[in-house]
Protein backbone atom coordinates (compact mmCIF):
# COMPACT_ATOMS: atom_id res chain seq x y z
CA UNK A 1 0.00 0.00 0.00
CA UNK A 2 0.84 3.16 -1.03
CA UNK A 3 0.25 6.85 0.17
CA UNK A 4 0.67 9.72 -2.02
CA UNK A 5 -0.90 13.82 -0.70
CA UNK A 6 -3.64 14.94 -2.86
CA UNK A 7 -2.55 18.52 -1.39
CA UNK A 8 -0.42 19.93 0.69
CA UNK A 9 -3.11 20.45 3.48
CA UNK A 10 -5.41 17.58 3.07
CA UNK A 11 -5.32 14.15 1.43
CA UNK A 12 -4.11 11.26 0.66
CA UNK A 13 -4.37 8.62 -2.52
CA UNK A 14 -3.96 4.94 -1.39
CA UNK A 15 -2.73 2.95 -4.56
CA UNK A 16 -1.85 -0.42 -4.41
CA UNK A 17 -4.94 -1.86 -2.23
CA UNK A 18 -8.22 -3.79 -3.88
CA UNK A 19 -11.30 -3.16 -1.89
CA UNK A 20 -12.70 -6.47 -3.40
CA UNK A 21 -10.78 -8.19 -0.61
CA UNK A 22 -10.72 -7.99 3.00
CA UNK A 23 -8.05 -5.52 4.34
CA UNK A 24 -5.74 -7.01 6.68
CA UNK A 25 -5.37 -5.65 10.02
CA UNK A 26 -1.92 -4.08 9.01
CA UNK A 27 -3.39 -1.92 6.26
CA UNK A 28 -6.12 -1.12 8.80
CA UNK A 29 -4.08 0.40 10.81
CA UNK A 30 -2.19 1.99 8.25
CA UNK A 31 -5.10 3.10 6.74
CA UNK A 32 -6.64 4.34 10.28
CA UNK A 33 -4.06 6.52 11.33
CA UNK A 34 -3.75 7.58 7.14
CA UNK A 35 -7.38 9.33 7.86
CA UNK A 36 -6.40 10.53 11.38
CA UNK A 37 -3.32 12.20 9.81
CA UNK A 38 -5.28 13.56 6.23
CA UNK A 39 -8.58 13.26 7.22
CA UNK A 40 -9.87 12.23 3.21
CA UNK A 41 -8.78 9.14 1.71
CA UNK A 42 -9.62 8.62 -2.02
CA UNK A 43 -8.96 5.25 -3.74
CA UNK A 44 -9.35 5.25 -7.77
CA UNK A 45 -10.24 2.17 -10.22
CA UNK A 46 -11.31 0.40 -7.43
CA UNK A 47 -14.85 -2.14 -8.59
CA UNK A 48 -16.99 -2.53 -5.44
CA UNK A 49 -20.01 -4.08 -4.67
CA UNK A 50 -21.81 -3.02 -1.90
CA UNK A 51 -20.17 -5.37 0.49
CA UNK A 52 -17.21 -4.50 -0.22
CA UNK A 53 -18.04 -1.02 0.56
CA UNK A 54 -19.56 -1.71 3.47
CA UNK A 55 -16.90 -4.62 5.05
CA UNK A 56 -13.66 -0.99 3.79
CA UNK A 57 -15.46 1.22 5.78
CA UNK A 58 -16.15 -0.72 8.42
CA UNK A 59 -12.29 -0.64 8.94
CA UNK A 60 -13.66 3.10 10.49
CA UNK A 61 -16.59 2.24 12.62
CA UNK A 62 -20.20 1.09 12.45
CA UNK A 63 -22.34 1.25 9.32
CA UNK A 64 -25.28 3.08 9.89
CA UNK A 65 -28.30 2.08 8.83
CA UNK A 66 -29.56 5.46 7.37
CA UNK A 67 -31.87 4.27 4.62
CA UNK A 68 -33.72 2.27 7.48
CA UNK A 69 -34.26 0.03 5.23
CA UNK A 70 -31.18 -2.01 6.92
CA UNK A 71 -29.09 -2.16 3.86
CA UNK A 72 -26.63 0.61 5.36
CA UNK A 73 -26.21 2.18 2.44
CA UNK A 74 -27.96 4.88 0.36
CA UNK A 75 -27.62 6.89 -3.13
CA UNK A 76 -26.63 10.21 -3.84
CA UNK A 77 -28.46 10.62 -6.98
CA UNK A 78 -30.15 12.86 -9.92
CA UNK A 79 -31.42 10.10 -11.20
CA UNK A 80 -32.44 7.33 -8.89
CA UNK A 81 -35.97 7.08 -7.89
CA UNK A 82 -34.71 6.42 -4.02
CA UNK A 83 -31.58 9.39 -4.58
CA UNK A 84 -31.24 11.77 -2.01
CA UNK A 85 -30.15 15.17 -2.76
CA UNK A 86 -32.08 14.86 -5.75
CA UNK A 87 -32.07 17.90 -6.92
CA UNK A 88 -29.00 19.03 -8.17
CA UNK A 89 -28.86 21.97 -6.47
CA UNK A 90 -25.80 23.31 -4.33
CA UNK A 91 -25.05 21.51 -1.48
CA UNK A 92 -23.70 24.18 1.38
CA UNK A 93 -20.81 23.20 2.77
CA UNK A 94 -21.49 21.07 6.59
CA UNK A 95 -20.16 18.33 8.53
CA UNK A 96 -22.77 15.59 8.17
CA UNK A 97 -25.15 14.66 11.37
CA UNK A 98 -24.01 18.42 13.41
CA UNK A 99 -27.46 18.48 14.38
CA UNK A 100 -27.03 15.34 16.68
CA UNK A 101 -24.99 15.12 20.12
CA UNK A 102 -23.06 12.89 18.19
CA UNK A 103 -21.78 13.27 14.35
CA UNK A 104 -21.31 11.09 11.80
CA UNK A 105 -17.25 9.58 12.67
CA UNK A 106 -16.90 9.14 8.57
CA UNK A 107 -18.26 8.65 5.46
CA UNK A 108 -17.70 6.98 2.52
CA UNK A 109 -18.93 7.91 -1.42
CA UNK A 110 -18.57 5.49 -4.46
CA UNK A 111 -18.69 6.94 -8.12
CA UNK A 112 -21.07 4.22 -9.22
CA UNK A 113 -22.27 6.07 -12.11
CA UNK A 114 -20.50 9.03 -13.15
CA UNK A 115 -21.45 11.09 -16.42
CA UNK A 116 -21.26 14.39 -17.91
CA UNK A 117 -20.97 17.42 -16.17
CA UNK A 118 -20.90 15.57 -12.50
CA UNK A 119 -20.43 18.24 -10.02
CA UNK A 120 -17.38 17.76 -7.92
CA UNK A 121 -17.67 17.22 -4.29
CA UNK A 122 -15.40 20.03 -2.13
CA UNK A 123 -13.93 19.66 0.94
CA UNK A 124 -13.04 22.46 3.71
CA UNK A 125 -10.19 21.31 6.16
CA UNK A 126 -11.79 22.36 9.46
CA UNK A 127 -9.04 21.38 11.86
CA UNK A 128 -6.92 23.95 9.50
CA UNK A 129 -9.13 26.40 10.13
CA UNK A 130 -9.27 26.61 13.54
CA UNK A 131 -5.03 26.83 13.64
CA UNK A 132 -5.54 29.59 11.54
CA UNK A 133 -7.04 31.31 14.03
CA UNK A 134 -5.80 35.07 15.44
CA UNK A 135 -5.14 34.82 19.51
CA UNK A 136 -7.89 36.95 20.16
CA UNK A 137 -10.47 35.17 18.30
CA UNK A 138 -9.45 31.95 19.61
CA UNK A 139 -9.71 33.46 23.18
CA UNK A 140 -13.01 34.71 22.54
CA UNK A 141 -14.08 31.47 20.93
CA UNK A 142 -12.43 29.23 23.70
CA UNK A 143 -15.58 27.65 25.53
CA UNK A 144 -18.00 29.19 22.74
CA UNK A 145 -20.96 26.77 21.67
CA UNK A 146 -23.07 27.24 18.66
CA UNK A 147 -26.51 25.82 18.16
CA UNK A 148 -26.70 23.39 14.40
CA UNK A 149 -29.44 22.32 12.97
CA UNK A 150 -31.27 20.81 10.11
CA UNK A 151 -34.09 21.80 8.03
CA UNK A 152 -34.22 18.81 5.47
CA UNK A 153 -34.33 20.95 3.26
CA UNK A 154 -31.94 20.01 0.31
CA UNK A 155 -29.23 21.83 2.17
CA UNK A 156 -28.72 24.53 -0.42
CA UNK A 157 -29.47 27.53 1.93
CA UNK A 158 -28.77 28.30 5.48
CA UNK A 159 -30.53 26.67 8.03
CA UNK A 160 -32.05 28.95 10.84
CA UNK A 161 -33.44 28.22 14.49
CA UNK A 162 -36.50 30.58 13.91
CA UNK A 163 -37.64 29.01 10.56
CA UNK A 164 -37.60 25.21 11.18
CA UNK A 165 -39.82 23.11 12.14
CA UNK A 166 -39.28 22.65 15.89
CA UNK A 167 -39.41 18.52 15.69
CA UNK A 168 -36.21 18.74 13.81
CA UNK A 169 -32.94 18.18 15.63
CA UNK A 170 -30.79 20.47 17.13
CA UNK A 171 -27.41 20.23 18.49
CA UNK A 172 -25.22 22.27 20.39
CA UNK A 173 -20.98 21.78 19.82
CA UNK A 174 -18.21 23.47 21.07
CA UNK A 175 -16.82 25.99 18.18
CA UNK A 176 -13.58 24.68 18.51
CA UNK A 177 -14.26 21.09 18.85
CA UNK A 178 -12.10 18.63 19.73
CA UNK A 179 -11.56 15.37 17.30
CA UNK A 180 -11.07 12.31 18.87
CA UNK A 181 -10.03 10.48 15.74
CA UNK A 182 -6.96 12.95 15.23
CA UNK A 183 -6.67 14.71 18.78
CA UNK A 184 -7.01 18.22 16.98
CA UNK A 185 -9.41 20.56 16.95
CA UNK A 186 -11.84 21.94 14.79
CA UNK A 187 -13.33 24.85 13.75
CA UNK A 188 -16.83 23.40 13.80
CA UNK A 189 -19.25 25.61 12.75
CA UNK A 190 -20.73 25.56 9.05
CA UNK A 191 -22.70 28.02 6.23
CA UNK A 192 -25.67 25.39 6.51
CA UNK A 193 -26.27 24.24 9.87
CA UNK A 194 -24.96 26.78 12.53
CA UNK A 195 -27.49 29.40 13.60
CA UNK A 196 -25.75 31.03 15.88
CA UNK A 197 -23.10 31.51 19.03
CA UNK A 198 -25.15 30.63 22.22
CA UNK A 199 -25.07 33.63 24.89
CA UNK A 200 -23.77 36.03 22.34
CA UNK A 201 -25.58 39.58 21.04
CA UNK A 202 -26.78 38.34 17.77
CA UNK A 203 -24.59 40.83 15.65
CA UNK A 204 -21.69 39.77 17.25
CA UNK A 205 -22.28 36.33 16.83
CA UNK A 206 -23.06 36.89 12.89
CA UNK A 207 -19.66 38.85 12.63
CA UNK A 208 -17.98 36.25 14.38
CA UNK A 209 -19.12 33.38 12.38
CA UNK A 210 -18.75 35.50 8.92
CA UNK A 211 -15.25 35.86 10.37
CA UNK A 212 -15.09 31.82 10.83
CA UNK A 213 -16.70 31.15 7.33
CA UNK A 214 -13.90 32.81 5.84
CA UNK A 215 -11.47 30.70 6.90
CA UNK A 216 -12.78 27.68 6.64
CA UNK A 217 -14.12 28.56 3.03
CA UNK A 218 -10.98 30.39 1.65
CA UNK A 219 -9.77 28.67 -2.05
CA UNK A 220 -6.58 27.68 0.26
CA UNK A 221 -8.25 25.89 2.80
CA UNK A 222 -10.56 23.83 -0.21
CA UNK A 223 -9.66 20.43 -1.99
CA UNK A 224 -12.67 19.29 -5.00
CA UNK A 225 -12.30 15.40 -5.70
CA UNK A 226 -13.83 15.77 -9.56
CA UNK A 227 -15.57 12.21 -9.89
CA UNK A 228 -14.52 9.12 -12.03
CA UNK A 229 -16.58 5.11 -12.08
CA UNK A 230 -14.71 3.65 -9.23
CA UNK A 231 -13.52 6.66 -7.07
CA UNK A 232 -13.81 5.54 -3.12
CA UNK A 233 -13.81 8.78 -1.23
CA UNK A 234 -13.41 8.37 2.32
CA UNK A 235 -13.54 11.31 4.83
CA UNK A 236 -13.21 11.85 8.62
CA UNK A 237 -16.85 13.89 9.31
CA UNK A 238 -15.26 15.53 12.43
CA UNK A 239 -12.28 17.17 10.64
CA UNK A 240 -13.51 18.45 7.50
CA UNK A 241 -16.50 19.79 5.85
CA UNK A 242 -18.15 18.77 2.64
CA UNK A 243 -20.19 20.10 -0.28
CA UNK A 244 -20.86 20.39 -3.88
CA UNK A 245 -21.86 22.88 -6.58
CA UNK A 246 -24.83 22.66 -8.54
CA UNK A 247 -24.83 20.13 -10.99
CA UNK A 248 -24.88 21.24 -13.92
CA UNK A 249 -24.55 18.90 -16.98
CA UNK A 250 -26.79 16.22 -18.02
CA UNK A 251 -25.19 13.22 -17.13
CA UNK A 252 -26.06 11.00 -13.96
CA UNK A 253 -24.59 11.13 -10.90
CA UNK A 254 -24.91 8.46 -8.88
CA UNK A 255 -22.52 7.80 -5.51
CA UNK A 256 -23.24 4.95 -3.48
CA UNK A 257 -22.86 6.13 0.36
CA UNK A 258 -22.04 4.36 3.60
CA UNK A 259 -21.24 6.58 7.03
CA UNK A 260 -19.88 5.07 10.19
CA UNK A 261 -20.14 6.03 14.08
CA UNK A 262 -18.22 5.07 16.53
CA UNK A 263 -20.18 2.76 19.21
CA UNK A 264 -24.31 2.44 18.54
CA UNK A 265 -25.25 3.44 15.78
CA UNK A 266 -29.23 4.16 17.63
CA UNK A 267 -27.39 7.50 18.05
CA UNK A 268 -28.30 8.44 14.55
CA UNK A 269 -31.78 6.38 14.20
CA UNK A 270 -34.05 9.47 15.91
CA UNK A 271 -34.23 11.44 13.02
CA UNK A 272 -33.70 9.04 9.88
CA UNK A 273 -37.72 9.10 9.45
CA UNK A 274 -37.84 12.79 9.32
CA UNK A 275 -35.38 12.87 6.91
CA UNK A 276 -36.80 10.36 4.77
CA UNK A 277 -39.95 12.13 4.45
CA UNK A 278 -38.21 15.24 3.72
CA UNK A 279 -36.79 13.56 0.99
CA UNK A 280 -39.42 12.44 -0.41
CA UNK A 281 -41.31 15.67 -0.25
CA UNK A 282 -38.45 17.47 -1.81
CA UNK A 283 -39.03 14.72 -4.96
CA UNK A 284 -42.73 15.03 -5.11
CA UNK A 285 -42.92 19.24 -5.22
């Protein structure tokens, strides 16, 4: 196995490994401490059922069962019937599951049908971020929490406290969050699920997190993985954000998805049927 940096900040291409087959414990661990160190793995050309999928990122934590349909995986889609995201439209840059006391650990996407004019996906190294930090804002934000949310709501716009629905989850995190998969911190706050800075005058906590979305969504601070058939994309949740632009072209897009907790995966079950039906109200209007 192989590691080669996909950027100088974030990254790393693992050649030399078939997904088909069972990794061995000593490209686990290789490949463990690879996403505690990079926090995105991408593996090209790789042919995966699945299984396969499932039994790679498994090397990361639980599958979780978010179609609750227990296959533990789910499409990304503009074309499938059962896609999420649907849509097309721009996908706001987040760390998956903020909205719970517990986010997703990782996730995993699988270019199973790839055509013209697939939007990339983009990545935003939060752990960066927060080191890029002036003192002063880091003192002020030292033992700041801010409130995230979801709206189900395609994810293409911000998501705010006083608009949604109030049986949708919330979440409060520190702002700089500690990850336990890489012992850094993050800068954890994102353009589509924080609403705000608990305890903080509401223009001050705007200009604070405009202040925040700059770093974190500088060109410097951003990696896009432009999609091929076969791509594994693996990212740690906690660490970095994810997005996309709108897509564009007319091909499919189609990536297979599987995300992992660490421990019970119950954690995550509370809200799957509210986002289920928000999916499929988003496909029927």
């Amino acid at each position: 196995m192989q590691r080669r940096p996909l950027c100088a900040h974030l990254g790393d291409e693992i050649e030399g490994l078939d997904l088909r087959s069972p990794v061995t414990e000593t490209d686990a661990a290789e490949l463990r401490a690879a996403l505690a160190e990079r926090h995105v793995l991408l593996f090209r050309g790789q042919h995966l059922e699945p299984a396969d999928q499932l039994r790679a990122l498994a090397v990361f934590g639980e599958p979780v069962d978010e179609g609750g349909d227990g296959a533990r995986y789910v499409f990304v889609s503009n074309r499938r019937d059962d896609g999420v995201l649907a849509e097309g439209r721009r996908l706001l840059l987040h760390h998956d599951n903020a909205f719970t006391p517990e986010p997703l650990s990782a996730v995993g996407l699988y270019g199973e049908v790839v055509g013209e004019g697939g939007a990339p996906t983009c990545f935003a190294n939060a752990e960066r971020a927060a080191s890029l930090l002036g003192a002063d804002l880091r003192d002020d934000l030292t033992g700041a929490e801010a409130l995230n949310l979801s709206g189900f709501a395609g994810g293409w716009y911000r998501y705010r406290d006083a608009e949604t629905e109030p049986h949708h989850p919330r979440a409060v995190h520190p702002v700089l969050r500690p990850n336990p998969r890489s012992g850094g911190t993050a800068l954890f706050v994102s353009e589509q699920q924080t609403d705000r800075i608990l305890g903080w005058d509401p223009d001050r906590s705007e200009a604070v997190l405009t202040e925040c979305f700059e770093l974190l969504y500088a060109d410097a601070n951003l990696w896009y993985h432009h999609w091929a058939p076969g791509d594994l994309v693996i990212w740690d949740n906690q660490a970095v954000q994810h997005g996309r632009p709108a897509i564009e072209g007319p091909g499919e897009r189609t990536l297979r998805r599987v995300a992992v907790v660490q421990g019970d995966t119950a954690t995550q079950r509370a809200w799957t049927q509210v986002s289920l039906a928000a999916e499929r109200a988003e496909r029927e209007n």
